[in-house]
Protein backbone atom coordinates (compact mmCIF):
# COMPACT_ATOMS: atom_id res chain seq x y z
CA UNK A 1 34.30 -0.93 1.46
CA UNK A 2 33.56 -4.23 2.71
CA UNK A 3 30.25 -5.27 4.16
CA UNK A 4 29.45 -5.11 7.63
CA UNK A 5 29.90 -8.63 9.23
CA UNK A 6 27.07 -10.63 8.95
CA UNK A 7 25.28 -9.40 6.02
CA UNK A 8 25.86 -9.79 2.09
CA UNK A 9 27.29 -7.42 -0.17
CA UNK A 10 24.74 -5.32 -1.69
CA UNK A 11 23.40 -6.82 -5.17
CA UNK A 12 24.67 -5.49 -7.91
CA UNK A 13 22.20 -3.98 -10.55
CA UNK A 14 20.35 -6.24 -12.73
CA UNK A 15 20.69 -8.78 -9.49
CA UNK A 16 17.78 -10.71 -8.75
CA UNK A 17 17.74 -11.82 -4.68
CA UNK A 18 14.58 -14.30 -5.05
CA UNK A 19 13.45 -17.80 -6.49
CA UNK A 20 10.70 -17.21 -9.20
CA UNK A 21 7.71 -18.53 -8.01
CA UNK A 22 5.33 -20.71 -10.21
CA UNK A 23 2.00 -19.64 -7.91
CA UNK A 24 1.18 -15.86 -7.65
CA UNK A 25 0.71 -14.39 -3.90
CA UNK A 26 -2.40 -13.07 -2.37
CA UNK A 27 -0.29 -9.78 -2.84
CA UNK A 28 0.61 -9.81 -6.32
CA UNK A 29 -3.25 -11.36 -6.71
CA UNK A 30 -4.47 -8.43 -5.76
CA UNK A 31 -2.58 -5.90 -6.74
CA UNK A 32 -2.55 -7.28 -10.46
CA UNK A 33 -6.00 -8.58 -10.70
CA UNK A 34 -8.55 -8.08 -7.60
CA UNK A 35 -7.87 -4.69 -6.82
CA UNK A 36 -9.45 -3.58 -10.24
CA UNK A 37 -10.97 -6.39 -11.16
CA UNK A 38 -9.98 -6.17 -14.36
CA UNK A 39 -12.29 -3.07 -15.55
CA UNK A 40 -10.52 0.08 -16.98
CA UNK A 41 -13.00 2.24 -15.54
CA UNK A 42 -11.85 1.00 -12.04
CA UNK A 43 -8.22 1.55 -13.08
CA UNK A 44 -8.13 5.25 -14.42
CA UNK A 45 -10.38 5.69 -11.60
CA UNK A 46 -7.38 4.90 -8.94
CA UNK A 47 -4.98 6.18 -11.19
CA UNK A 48 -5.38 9.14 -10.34
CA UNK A 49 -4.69 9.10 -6.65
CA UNK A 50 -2.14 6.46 -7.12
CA UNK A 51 -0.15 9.37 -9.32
CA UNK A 52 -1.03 11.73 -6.67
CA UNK A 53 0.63 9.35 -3.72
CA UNK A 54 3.54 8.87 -5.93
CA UNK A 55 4.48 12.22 -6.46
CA UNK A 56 3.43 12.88 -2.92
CA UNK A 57 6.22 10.49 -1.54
CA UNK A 58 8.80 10.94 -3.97
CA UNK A 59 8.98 14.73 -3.79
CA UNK A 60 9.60 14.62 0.42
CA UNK A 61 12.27 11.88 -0.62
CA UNK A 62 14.11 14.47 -2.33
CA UNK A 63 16.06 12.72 -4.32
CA UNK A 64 19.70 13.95 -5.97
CA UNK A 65 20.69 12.78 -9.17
CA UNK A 66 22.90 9.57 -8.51
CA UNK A 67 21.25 8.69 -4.89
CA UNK A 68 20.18 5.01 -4.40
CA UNK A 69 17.08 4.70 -3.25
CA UNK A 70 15.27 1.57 -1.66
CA UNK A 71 11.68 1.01 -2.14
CA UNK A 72 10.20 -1.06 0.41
CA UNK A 73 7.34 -3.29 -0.27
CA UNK A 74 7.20 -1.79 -4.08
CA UNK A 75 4.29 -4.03 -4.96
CA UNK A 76 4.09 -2.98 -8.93
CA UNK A 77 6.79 -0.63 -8.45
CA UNK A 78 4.77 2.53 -8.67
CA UNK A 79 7.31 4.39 -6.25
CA UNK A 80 10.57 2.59 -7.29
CA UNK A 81 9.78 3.06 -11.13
CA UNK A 82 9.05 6.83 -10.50
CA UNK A 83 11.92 6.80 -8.61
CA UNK A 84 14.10 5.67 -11.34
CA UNK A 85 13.05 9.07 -13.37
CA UNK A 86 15.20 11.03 -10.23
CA UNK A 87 18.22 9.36 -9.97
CA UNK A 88 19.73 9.30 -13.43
CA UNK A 89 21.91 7.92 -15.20
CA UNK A 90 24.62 7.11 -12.02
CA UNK A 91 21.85 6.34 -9.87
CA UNK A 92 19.99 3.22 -8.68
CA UNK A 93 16.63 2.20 -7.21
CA UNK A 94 17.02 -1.19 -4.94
CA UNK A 95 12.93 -2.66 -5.85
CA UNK A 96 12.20 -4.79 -2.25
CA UNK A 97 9.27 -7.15 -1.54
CA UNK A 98 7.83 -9.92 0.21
CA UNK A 99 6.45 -10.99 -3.24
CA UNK A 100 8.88 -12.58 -5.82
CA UNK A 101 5.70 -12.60 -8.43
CA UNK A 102 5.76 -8.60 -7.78
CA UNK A 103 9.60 -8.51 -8.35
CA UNK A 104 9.27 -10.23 -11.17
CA UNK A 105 6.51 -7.95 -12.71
CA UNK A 106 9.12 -4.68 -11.62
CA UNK A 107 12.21 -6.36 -13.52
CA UNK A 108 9.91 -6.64 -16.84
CA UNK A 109 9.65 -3.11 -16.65
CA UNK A 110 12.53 -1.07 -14.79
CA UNK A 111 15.97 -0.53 -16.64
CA UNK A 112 18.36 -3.40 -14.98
CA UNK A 113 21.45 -1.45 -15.36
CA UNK A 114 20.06 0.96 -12.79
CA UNK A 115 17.56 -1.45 -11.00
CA UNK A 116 18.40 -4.54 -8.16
CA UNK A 117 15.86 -6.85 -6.79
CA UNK A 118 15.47 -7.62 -3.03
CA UNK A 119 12.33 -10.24 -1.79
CA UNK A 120 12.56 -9.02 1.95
CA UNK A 121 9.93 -7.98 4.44
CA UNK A 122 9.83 -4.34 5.76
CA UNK A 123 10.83 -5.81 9.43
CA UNK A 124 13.17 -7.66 8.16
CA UNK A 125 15.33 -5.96 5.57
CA UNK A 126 18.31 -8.07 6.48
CA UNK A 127 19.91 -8.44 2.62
CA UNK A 128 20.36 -4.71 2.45
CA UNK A 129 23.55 -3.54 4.01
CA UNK A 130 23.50 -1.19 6.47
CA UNK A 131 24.31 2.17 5.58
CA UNK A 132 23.70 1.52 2.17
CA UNK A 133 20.81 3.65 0.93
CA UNK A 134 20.24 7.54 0.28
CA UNK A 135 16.48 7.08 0.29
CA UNK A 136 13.99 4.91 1.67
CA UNK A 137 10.50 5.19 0.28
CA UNK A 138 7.32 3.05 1.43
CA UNK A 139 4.16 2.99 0.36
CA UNK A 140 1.07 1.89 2.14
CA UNK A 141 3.17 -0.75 3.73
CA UNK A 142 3.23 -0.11 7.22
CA UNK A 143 -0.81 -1.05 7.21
CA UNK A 144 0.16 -4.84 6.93
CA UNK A 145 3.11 -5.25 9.12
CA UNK A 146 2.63 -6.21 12.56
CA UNK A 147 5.81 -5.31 13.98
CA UNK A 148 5.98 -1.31 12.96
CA UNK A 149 9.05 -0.38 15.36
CA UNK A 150 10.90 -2.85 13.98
CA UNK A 151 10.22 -1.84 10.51
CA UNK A 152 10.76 1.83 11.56
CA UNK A 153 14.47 0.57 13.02
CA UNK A 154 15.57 -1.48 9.91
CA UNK A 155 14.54 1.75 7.39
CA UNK A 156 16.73 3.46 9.38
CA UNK A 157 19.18 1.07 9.43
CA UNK A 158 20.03 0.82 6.20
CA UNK A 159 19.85 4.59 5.53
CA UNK A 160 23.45 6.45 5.32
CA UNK A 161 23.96 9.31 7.94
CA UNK A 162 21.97 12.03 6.10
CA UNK A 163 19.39 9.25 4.42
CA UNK A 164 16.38 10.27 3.86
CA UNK A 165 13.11 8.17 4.63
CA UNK A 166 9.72 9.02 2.96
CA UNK A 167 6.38 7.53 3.45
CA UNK A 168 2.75 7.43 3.02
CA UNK A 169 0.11 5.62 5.14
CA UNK A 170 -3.80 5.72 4.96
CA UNK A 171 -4.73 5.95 8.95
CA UNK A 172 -7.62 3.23 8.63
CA UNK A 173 -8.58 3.79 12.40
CA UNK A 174 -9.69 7.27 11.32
CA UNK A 175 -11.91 5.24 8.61
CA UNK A 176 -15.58 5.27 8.25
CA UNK A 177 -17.19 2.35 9.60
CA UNK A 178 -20.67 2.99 8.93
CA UNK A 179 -20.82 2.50 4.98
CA UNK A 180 -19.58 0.06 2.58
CA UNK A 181 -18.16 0.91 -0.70
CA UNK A 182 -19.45 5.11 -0.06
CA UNK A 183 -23.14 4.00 -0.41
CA UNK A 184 -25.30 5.76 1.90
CA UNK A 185 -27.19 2.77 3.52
CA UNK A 186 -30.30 4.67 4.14
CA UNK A 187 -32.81 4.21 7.18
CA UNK A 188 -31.20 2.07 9.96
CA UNK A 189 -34.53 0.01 9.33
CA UNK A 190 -34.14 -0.10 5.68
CA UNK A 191 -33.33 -2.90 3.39
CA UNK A 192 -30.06 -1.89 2.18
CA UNK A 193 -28.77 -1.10 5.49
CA UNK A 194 -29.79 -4.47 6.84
CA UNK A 195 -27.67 -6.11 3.75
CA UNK A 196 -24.71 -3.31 4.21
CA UNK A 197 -24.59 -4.70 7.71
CA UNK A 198 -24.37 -7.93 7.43
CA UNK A 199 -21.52 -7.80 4.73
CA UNK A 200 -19.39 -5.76 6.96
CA UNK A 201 -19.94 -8.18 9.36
CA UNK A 202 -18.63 -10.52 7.49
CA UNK A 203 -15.78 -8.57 6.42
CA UNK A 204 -15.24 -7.74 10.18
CA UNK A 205 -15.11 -11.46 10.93
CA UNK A 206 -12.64 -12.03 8.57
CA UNK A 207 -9.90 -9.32 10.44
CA UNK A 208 -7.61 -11.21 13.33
CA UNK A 209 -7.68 -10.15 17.15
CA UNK A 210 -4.83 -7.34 16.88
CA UNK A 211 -5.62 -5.97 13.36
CA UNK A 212 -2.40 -4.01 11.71
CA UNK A 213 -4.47 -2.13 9.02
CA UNK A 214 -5.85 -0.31 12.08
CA UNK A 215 -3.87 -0.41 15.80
CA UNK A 216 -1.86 2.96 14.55
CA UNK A 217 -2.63 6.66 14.28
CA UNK A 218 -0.36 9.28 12.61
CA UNK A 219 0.74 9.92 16.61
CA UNK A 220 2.78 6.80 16.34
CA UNK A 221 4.17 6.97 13.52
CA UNK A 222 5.79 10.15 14.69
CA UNK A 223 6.97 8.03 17.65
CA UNK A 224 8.29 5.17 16.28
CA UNK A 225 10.31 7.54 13.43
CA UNK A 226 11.89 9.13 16.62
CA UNK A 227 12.11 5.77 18.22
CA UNK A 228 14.14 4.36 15.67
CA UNK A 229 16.69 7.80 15.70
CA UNK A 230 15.72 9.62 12.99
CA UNK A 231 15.55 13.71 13.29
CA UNK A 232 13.84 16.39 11.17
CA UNK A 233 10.47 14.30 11.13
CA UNK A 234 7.82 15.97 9.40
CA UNK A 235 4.09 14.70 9.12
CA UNK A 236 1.49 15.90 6.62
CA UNK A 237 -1.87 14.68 7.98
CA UNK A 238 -5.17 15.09 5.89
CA UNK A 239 -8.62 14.47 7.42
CA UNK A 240 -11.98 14.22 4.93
CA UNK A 241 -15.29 13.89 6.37
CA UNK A 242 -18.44 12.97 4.97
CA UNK A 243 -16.61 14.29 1.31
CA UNK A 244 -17.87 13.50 -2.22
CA UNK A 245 -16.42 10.71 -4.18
CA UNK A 246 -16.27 9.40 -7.44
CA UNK A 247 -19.79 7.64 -8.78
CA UNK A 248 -20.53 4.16 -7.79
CA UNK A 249 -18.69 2.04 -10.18
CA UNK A 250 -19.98 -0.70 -12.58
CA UNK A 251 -21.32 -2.86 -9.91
CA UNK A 252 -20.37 -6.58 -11.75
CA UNK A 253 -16.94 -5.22 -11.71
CA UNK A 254 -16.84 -4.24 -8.50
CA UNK A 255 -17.95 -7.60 -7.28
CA UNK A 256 -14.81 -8.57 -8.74
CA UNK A 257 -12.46 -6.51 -6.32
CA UNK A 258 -11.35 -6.73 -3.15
CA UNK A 259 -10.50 -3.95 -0.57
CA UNK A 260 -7.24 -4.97 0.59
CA UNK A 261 -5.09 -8.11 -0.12
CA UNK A 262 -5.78 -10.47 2.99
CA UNK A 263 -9.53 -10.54 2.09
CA UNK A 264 -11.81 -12.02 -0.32
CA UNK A 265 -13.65 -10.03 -3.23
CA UNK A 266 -16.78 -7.97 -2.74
CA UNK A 267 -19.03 -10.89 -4.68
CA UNK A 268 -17.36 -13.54 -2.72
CA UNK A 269 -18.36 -12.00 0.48
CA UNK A 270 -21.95 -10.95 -0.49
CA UNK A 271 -22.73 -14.25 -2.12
CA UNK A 272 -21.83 -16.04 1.60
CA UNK A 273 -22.85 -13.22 3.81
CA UNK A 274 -26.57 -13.29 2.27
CA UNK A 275 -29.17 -15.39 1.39
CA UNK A 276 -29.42 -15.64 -2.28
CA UNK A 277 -32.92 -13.35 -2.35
CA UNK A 278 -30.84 -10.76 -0.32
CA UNK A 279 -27.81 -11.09 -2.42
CA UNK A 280 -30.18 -10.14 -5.25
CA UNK A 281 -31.68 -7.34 -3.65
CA UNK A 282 -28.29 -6.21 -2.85
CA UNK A 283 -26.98 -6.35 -6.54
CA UNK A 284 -30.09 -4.42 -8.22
CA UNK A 285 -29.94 -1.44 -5.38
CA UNK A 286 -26.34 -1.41 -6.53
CA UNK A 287 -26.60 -1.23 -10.01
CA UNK A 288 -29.16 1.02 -9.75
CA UNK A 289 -27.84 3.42 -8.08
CA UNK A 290 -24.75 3.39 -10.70
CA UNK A 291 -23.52 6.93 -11.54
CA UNK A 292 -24.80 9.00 -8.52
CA UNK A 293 -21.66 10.36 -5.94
CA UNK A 294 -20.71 8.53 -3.13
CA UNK A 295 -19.48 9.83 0.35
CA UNK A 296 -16.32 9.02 1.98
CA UNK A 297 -14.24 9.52 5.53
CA UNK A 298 -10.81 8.97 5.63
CA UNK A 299 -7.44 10.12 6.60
CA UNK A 300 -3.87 9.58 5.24
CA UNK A 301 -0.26 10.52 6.26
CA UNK A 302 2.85 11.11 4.63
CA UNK A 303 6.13 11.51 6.78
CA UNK A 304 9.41 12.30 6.26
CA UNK A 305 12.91 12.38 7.92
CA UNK A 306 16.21 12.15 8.31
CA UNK A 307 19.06 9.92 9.50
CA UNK A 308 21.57 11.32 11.48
């Protein structure tokens, strides 16, 4: 079957739709270096919920043995690469990102007989086909994407009638605003508070007018799913308030990390937001409080549908 007017035949697999970059992005930056920082405690820390969020997407998706599945925004291809253990043999997964460094780091790892290569927004999917796909899966994507209806209408775009689209989204407007990093900042007049403060106001300062990590609920993306035409939507909401978390962290390696990819790392920010005798304050409460639980609010979503 030919191609729908307009748009390039899908890529074959193997295919690689991008230019190799000689700079690495802000995404693949973070994602391969700040988001750890480089400390192995940090990373089997996340692991574990990473794993979770996999599984947690790709079981809605379900996949058949020989679909082709399209992971949007892949980033290191945690989805896409799980997804490739579903499909089999005769199946494909289609890796898609805004990031050709993040491509690049998916194609040294996924099997190219069964694996194609897309650097496209998730608004803009334009060199997928439409009708092309069995599965769409996206994760923690939507958070960075201004334009969420349109994204909503080209995942269902290139979905065939019966596609299936599966995602997961933390609902940051649900967040906690009054800690950083799970501490518990203490007396409103206390030292640490004063310092907590003032580095989320510089973190605040940093976010633009009409921030995307946190103009949606889970309300909308139930809308814009039925929006876009898709039927069968299903959400799976979880709230946690005031809830345990893991120990604070090696502090020096936290200072190395960053919360999300459009911001600087935790040290960067301290080290401007304070005066150096506050920024040292700041560091020895941290590390001294190493080991003891944190706290945490937050809420996440995972929906899935279907394409009609």
């Amino acid at each position: 079957m030919l191609p729908p007017p307009g748009r390039p035949a899908f890529p074959a697999p193997g295919v690689v739709l991008y230019r190799v970059g000689v700079t690495t992005d802000k995404w693949a930056s973070w994602l391969l270096r700040d988001r750890d920082g480089g400390s192995a405690q940090l990373r089997s820390q996340f692991a574990a919920d990473l794993t979770a969020f996999r599984d947690g997407v790709l079981d809605r998706a379900a996949i058949a043995p020989g679909d082709t599945v399209l992971d949007v925004g892949t980033g290191t291809g945690l989805i896409g690469l799980g997804a490739l253990d579903r499909v089999g043999p005769a199946g494909r997964v289609v890796f898609s990102d805004v990031s050709a460094a993040l491509l690049d780091e998916c194609r040294r790892q996924a099997d190219p007989a069964r694996s194609s290569f897309v650097r496209a927004a998730a608004d803009d999917l334009s060199p997928i086909p439409d009708a092309s796909v069995d599965v769409v899966t996206t994760r923690s994507v939507l958070i960075y994407v201004a334009r969420k209806p349109a994204a909503f209408a080209e995942l269902h775009r290139v979905l065939r009638p019966g596609g299936r689209l599966s995602i997961f989204e933390p609902i940051n407007s649900f967040a906690d605003r009054d800690g950083l990093l799970g501490l518990d900042p203490g007396p409103a007049d206390g030292p640490i508070a004063g310092l907590i403060a003032k580095v989320r106001a510089a973190y605040a300062a940093l976010a633009p007018a009409t921030n995307p990590m946190r103009d949606f609920d889970e309300r909308d993306l139930i809308r814009w799913a039925r929006e876009a035409g898709f039927s069968g939507v299903r959400l799976d909401y979880r709230a946690e308030v005031d809830m345990p978390g893991p120990p604070v962290a090696d502090w020096d390696a936290v200072r190395r990390t960053s919360p999300n990819p459009l911001v600087p790392t935790y040290g960067d920010v301290v080290d401007t937001a304070l005066t150096p005798a506050e920024r040292d304050r700041f560091d020895d409460y941290v590390r001294s409080v190493a080991g003891v639980p944190t706290r945490h609010t937050m809420a996440t979503a995972y929906l899935c549908a279907t394409r009609t």
